[in-house]
PDB file of N, CA and C in Angstrom:
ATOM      1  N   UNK A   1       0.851  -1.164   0.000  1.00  0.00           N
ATOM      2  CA  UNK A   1       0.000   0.000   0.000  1.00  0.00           C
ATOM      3  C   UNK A   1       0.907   1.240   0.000  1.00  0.00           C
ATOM      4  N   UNK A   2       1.025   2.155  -0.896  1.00  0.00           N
ATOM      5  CA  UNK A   2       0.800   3.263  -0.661  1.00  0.00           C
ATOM      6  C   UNK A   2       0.586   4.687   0.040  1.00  0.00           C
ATOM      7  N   UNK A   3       1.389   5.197   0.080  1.00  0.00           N
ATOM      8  CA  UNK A   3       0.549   6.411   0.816  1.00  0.00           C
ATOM      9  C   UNK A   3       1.525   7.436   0.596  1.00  0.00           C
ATOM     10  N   UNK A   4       0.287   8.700  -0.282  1.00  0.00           N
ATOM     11  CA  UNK A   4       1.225   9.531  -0.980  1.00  0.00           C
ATOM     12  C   UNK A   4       0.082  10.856  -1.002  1.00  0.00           C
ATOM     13  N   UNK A   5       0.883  12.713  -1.126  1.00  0.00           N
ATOM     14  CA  UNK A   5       0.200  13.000  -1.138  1.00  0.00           C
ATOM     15  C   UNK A   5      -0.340  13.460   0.451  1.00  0.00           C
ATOM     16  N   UNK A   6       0.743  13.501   1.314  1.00  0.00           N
ATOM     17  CA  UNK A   6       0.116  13.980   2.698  1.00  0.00           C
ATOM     18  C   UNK A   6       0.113  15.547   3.110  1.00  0.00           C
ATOM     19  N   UNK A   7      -1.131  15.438   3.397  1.00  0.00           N
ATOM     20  CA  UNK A   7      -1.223  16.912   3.594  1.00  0.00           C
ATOM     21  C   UNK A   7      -1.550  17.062   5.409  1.00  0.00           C
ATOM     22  N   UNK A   8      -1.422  17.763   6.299  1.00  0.00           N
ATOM     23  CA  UNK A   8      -1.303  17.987   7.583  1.00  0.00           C
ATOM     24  C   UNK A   8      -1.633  19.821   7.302  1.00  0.00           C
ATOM     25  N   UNK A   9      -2.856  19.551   8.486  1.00  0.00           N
ATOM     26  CA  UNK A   9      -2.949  21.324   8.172  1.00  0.00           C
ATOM     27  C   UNK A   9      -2.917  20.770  10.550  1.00  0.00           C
ATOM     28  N   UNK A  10      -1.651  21.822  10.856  1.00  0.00           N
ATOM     29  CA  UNK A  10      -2.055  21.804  12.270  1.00  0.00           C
ATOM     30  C   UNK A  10      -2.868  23.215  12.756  1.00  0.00           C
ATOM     31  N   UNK A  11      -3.709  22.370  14.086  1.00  0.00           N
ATOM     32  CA  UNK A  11      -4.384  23.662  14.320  1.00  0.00           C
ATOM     33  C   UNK A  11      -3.921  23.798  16.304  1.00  0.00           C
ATOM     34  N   UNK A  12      -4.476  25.301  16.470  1.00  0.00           N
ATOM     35  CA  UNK A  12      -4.374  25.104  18.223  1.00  0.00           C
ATOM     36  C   UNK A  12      -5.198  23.968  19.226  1.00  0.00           C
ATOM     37  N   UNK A  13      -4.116  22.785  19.900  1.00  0.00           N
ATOM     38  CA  UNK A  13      -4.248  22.291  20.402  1.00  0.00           C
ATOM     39  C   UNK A  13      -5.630  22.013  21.239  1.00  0.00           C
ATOM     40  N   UNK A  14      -6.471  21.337  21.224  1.00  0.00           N
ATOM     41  CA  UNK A  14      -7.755  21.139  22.317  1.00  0.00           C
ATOM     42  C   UNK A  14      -7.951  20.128  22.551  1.00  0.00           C
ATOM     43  N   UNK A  15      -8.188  19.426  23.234  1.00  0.00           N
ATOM     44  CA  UNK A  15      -8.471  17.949  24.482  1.00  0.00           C
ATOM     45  C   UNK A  15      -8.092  16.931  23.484  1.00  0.00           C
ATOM     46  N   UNK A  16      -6.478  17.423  23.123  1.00  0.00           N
ATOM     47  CA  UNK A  16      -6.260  16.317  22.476  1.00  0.00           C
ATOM     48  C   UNK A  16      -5.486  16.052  21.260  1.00  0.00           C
ATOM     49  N   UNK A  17      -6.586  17.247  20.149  1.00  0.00           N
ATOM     50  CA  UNK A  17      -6.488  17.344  18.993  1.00  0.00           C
ATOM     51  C   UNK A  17      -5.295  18.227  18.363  1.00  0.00           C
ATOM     52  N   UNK A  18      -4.337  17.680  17.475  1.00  0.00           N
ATOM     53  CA  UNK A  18      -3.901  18.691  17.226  1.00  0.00           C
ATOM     54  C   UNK A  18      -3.534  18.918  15.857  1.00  0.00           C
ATOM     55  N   UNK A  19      -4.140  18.013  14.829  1.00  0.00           N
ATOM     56  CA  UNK A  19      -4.110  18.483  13.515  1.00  0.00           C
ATOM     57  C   UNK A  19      -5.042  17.346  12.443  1.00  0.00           C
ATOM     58  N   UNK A  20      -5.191  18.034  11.545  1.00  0.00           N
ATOM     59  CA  UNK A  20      -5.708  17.314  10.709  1.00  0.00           C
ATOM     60  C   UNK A  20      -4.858  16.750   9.611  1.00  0.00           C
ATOM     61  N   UNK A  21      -5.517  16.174   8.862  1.00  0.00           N
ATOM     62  CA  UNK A  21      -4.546  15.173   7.974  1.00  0.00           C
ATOM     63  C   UNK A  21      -5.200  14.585   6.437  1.00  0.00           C
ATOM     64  N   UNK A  22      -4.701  14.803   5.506  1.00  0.00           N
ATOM     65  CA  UNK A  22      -5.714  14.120   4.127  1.00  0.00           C
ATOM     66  C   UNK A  22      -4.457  13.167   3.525  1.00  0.00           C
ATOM     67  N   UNK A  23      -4.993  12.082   2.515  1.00  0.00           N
ATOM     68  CA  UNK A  23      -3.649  11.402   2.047  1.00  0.00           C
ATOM     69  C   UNK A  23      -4.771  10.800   1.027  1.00  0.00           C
ATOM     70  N   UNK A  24      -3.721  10.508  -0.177  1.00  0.00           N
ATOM     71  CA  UNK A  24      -4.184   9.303  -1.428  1.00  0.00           C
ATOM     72  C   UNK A  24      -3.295   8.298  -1.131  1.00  0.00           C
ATOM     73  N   UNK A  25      -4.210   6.994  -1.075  1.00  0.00           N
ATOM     74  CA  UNK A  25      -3.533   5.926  -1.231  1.00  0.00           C
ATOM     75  C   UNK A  25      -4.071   4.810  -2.201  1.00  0.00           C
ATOM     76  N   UNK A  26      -2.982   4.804  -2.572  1.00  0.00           N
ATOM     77  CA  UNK A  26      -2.247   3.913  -3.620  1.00  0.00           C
ATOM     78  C   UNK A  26      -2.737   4.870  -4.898  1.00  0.00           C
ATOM     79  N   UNK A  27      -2.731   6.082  -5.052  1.00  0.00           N
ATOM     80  CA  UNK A  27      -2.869   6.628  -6.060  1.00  0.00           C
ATOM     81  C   UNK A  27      -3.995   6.828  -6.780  1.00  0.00           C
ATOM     82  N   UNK A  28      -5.142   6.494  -5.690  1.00  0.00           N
ATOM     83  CA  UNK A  28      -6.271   6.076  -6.398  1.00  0.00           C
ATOM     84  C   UNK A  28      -7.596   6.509  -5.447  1.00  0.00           C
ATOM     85  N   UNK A  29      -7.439   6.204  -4.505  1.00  0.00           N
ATOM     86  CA  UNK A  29      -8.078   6.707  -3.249  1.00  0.00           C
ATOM     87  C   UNK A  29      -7.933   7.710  -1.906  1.00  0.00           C
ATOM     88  N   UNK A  30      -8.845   9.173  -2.089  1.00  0.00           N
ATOM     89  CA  UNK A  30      -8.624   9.876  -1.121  1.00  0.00           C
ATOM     90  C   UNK A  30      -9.027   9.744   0.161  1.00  0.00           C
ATOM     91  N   UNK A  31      -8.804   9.885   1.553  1.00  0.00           N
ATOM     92  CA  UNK A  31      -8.767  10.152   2.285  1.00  0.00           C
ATOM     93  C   UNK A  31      -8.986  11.736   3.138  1.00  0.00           C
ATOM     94  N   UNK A  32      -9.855  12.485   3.562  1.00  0.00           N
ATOM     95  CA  UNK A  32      -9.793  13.426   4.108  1.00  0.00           C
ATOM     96  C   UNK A  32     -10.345  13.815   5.569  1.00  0.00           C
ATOM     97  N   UNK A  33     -10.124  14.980   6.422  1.00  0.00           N
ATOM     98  CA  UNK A  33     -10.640  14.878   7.868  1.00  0.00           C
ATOM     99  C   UNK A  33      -9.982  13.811   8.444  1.00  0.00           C
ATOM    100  N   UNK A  34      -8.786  13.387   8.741  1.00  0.00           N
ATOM    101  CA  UNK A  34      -8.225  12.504   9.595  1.00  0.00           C
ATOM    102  C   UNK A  34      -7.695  12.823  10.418  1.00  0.00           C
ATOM    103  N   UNK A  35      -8.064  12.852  12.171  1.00  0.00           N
ATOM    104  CA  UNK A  35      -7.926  13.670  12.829  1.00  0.00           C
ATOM    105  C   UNK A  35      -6.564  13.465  13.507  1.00  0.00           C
ATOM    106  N   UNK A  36      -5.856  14.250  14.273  1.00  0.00           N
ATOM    107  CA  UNK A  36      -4.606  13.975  14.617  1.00  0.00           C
ATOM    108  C   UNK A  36      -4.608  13.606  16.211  1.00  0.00           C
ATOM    109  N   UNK A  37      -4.640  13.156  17.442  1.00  0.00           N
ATOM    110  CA  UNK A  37      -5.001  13.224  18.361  1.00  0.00           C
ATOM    111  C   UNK A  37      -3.659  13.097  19.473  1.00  0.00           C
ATOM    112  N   UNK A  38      -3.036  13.271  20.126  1.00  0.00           N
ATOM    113  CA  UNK A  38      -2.187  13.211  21.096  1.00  0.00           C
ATOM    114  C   UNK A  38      -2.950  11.979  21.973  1.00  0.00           C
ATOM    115  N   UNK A  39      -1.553  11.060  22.083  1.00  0.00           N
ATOM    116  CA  UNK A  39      -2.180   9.545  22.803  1.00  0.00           C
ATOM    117  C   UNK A  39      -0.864   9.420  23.883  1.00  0.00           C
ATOM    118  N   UNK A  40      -0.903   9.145  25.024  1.00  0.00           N
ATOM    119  CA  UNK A  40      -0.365   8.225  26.087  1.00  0.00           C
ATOM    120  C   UNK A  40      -0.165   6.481  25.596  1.00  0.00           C
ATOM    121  N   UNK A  41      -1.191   6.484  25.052  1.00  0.00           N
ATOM    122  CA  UNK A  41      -1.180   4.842  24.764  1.00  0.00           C
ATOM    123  C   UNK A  41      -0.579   4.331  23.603  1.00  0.00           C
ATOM    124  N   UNK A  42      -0.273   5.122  22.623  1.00  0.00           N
ATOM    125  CA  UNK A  42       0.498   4.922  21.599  1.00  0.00           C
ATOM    126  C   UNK A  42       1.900   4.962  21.721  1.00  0.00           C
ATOM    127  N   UNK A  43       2.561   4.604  21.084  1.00  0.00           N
ATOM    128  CA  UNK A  43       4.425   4.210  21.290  1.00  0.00           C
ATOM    129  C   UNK A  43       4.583   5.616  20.558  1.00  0.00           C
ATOM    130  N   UNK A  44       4.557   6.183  19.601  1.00  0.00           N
ATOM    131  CA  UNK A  44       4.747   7.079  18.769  1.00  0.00           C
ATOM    132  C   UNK A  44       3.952   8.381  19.364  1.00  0.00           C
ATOM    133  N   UNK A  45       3.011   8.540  20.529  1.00  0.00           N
ATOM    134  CA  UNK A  45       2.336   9.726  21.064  1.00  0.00           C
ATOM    135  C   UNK A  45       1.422  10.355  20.482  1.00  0.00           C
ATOM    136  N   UNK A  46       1.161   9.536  19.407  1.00  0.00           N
ATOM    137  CA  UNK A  46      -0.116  10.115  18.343  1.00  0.00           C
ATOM    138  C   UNK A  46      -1.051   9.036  17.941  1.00  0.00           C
ATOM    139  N   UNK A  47      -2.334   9.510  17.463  1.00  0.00           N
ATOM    140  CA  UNK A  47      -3.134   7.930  17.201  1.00  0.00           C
ATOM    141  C   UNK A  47      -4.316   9.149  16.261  1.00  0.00           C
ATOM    142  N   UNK A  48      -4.171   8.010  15.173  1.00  0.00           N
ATOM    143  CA  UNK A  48      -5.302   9.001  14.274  1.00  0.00           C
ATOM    144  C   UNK A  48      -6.808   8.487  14.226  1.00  0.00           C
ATOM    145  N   UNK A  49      -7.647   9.477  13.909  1.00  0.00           N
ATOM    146  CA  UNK A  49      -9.355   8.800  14.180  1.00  0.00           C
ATOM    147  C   UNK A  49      -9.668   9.816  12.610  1.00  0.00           C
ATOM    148  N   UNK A  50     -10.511   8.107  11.943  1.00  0.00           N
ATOM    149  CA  UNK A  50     -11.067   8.895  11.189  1.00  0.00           C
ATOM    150  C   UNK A  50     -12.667   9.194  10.578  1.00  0.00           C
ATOM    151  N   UNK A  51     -12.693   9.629   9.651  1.00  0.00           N
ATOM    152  CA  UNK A  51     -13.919  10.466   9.558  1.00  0.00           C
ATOM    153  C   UNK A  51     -15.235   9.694   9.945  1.00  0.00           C
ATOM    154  N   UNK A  52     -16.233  10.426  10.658  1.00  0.00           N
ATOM    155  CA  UNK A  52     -17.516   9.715  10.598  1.00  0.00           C
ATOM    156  C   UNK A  52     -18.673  10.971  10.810  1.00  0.00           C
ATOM    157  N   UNK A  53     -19.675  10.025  10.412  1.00  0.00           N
ATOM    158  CA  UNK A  53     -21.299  10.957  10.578  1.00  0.00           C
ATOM    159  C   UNK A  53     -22.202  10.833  11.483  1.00  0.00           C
ATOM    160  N   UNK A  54     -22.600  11.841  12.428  1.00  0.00           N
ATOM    161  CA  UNK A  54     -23.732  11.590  13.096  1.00  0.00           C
ATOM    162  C   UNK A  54     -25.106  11.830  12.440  1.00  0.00           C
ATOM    163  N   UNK A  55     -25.893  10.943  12.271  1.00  0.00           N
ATOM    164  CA  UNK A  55     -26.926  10.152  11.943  1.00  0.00           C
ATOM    165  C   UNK A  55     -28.308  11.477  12.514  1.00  0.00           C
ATOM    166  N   UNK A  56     -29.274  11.657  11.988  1.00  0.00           N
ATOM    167  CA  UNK A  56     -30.332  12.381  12.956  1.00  0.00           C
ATOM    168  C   UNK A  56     -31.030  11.761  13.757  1.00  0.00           C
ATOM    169  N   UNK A  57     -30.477  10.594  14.037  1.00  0.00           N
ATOM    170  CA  UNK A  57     -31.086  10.140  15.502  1.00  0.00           C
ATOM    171  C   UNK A  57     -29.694  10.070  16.301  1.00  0.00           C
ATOM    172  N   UNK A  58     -28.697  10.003  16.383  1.00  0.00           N
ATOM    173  CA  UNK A  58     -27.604  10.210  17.131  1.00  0.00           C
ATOM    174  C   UNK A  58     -26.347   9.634  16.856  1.00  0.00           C
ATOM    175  N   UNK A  59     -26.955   8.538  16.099  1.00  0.00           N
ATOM    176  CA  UNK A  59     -26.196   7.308  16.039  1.00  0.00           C
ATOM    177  C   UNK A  59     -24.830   7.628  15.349  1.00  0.00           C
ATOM    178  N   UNK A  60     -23.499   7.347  15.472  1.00  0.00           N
ATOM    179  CA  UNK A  60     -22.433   7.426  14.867  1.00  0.00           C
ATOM    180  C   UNK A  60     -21.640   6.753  14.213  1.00  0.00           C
ATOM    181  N   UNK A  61     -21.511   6.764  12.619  1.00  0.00           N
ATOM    182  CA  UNK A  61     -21.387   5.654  11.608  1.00  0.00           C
ATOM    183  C   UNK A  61     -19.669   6.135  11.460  1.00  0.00           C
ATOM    184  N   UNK A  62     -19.223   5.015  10.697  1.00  0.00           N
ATOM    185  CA  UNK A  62     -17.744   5.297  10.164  1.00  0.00           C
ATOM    186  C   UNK A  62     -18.279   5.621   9.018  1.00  0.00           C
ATOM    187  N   UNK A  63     -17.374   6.414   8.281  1.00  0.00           N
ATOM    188  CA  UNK A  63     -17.618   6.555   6.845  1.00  0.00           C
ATOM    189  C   UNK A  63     -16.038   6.260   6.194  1.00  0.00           C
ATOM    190  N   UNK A  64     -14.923   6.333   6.787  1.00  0.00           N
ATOM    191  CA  UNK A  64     -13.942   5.166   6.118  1.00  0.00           C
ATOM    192  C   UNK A  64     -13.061   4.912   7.666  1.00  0.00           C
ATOM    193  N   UNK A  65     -12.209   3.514   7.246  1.00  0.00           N
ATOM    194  CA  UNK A  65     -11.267   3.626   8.095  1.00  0.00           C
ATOM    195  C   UNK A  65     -10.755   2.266   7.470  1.00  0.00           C
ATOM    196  N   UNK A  66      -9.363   2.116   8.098  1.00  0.00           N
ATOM    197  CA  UNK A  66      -8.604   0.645   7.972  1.00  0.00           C
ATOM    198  C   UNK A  66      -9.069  -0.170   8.349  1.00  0.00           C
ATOM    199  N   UNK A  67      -9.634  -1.665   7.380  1.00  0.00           N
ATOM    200  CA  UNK A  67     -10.075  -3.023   7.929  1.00  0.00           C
ATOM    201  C   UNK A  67      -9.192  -3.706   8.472  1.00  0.00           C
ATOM    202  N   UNK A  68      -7.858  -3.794   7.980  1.00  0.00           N
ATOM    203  CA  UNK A  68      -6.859  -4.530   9.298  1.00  0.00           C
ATOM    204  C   UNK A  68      -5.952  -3.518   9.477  1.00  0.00           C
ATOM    205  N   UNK A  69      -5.260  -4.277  10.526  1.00  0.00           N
ATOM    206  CA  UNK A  69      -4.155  -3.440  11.583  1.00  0.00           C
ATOM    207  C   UNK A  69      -3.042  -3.175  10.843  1.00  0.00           C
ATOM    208  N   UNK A  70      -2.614  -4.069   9.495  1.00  0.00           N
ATOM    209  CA  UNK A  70      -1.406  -3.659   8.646  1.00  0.00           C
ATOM    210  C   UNK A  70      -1.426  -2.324   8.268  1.00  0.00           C
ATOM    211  N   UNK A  71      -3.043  -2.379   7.599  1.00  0.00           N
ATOM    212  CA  UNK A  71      -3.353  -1.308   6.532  1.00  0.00           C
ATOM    213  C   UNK A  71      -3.375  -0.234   7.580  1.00  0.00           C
ATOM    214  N   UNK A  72      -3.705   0.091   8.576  1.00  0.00           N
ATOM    215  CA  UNK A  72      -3.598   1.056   9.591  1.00  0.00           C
ATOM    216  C   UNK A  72      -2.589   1.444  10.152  1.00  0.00           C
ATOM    217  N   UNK A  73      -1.702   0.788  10.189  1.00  0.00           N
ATOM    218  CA  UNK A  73      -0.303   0.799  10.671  1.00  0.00           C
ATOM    219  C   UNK A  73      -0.129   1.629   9.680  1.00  0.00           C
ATOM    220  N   UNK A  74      -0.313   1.103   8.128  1.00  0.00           N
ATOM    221  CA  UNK A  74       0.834   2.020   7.166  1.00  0.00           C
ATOM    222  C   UNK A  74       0.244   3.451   6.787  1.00  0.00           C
ATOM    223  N   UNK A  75      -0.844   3.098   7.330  1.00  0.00           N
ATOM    224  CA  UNK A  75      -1.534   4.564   6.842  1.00  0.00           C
ATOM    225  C   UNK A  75      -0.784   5.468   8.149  1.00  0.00           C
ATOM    226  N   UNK A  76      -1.055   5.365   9.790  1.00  0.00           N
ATOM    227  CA  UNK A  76      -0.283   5.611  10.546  1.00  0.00           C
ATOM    228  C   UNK A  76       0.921   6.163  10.360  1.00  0.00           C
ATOM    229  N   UNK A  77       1.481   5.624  10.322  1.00  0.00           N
ATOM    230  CA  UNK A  77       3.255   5.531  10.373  1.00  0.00           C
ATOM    231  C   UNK A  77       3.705   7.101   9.209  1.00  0.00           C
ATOM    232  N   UNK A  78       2.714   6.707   8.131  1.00  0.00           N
ATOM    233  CA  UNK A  78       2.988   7.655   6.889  1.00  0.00           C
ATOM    234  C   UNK A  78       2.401   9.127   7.499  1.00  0.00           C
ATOM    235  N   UNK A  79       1.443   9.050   8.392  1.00  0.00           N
ATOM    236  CA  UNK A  79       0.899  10.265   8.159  1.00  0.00           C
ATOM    237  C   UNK A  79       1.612  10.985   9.676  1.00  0.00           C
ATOM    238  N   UNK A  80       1.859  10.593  10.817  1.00  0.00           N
ATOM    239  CA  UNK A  80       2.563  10.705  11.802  1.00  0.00           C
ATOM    240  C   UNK A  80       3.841  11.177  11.547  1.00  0.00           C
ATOM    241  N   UNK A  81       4.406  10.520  10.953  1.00  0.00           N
ATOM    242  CA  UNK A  81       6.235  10.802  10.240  1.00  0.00           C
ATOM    243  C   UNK A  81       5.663  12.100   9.312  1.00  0.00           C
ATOM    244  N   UNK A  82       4.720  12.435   8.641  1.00  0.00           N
ATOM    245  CA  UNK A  82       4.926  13.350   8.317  1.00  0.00           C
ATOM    246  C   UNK A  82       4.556  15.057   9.309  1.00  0.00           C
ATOM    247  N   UNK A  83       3.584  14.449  10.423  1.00  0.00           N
ATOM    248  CA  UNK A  83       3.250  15.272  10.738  1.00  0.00           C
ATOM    249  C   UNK A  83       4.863  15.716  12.016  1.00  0.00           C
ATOM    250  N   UNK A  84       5.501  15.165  12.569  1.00  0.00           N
ATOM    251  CA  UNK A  84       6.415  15.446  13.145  1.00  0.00           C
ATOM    252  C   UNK A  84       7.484  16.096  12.495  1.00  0.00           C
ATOM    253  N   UNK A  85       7.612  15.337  10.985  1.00  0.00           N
ATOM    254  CA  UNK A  85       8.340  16.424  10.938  1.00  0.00           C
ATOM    255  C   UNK A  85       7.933  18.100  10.645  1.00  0.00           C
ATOM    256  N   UNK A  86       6.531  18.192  10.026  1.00  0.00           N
ATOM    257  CA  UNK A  86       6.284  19.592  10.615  1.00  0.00           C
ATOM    258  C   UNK A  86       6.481  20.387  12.003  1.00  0.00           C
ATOM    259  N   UNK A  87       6.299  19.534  12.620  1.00  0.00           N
ATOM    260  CA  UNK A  87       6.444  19.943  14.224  1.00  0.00           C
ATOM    261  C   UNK A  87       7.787  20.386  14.092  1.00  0.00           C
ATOM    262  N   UNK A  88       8.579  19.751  13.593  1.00  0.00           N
ATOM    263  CA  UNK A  88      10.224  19.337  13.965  1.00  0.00           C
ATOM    264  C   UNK A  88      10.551  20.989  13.728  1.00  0.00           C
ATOM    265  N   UNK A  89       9.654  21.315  12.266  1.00  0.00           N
ATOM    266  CA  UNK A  89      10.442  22.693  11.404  1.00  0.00           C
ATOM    267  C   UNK A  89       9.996  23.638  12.109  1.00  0.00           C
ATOM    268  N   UNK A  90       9.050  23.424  12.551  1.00  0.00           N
ATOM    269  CA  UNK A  90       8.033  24.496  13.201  1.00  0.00           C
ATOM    270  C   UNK A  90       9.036  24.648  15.057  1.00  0.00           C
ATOM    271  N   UNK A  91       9.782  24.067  15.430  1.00  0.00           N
ATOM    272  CA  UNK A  91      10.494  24.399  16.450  1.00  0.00           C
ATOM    273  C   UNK A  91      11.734  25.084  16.421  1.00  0.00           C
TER     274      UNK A  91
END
């Protein structure tokens, strides 16, 4: 898989959040709204959540995400590494 095309827009920090994220993968499929979140529980200190809809009765659907843990990993890894090193320039 793929993953190309990362875009990271960061914004001011809130319970958590601290940037957003879009990516094409494999050249073929976009990705957008992928949120950036600051994690304790992650090895890397970041853990991404992505897009979904609340429903008009409340209910909260995914509208994409990784079916296995590979494909999440690489989506991960790609979009994290890129967002640090913004951080990196930005210090």
């Amino acid at each position: 898989m793929t993953i190309s095309e990362i875009q990271i827009v960061p914004i001011k920090p809130k319970d958590g959040l601290v940037a957003f994220a879009s990516c094409v993968i494999n050249d073929s499929f976009y990705i957008g709204n992928i949120a950036i979140y600051t994690s304790y529980n992650c090895p890397n200190g970041y853990r991404l959540v992505y897009p979904s809809k609340v429903l008009a009765n409340g209910k909260e659907v995914n509208c994409v995400h990784p079916i296995n843990r590979d494909a999440g990993e690489v989506i991960s890894k790609a979009i994290i590494s890129r967002f640090q090193q913004i951080i990196q320039r930005r210090t």
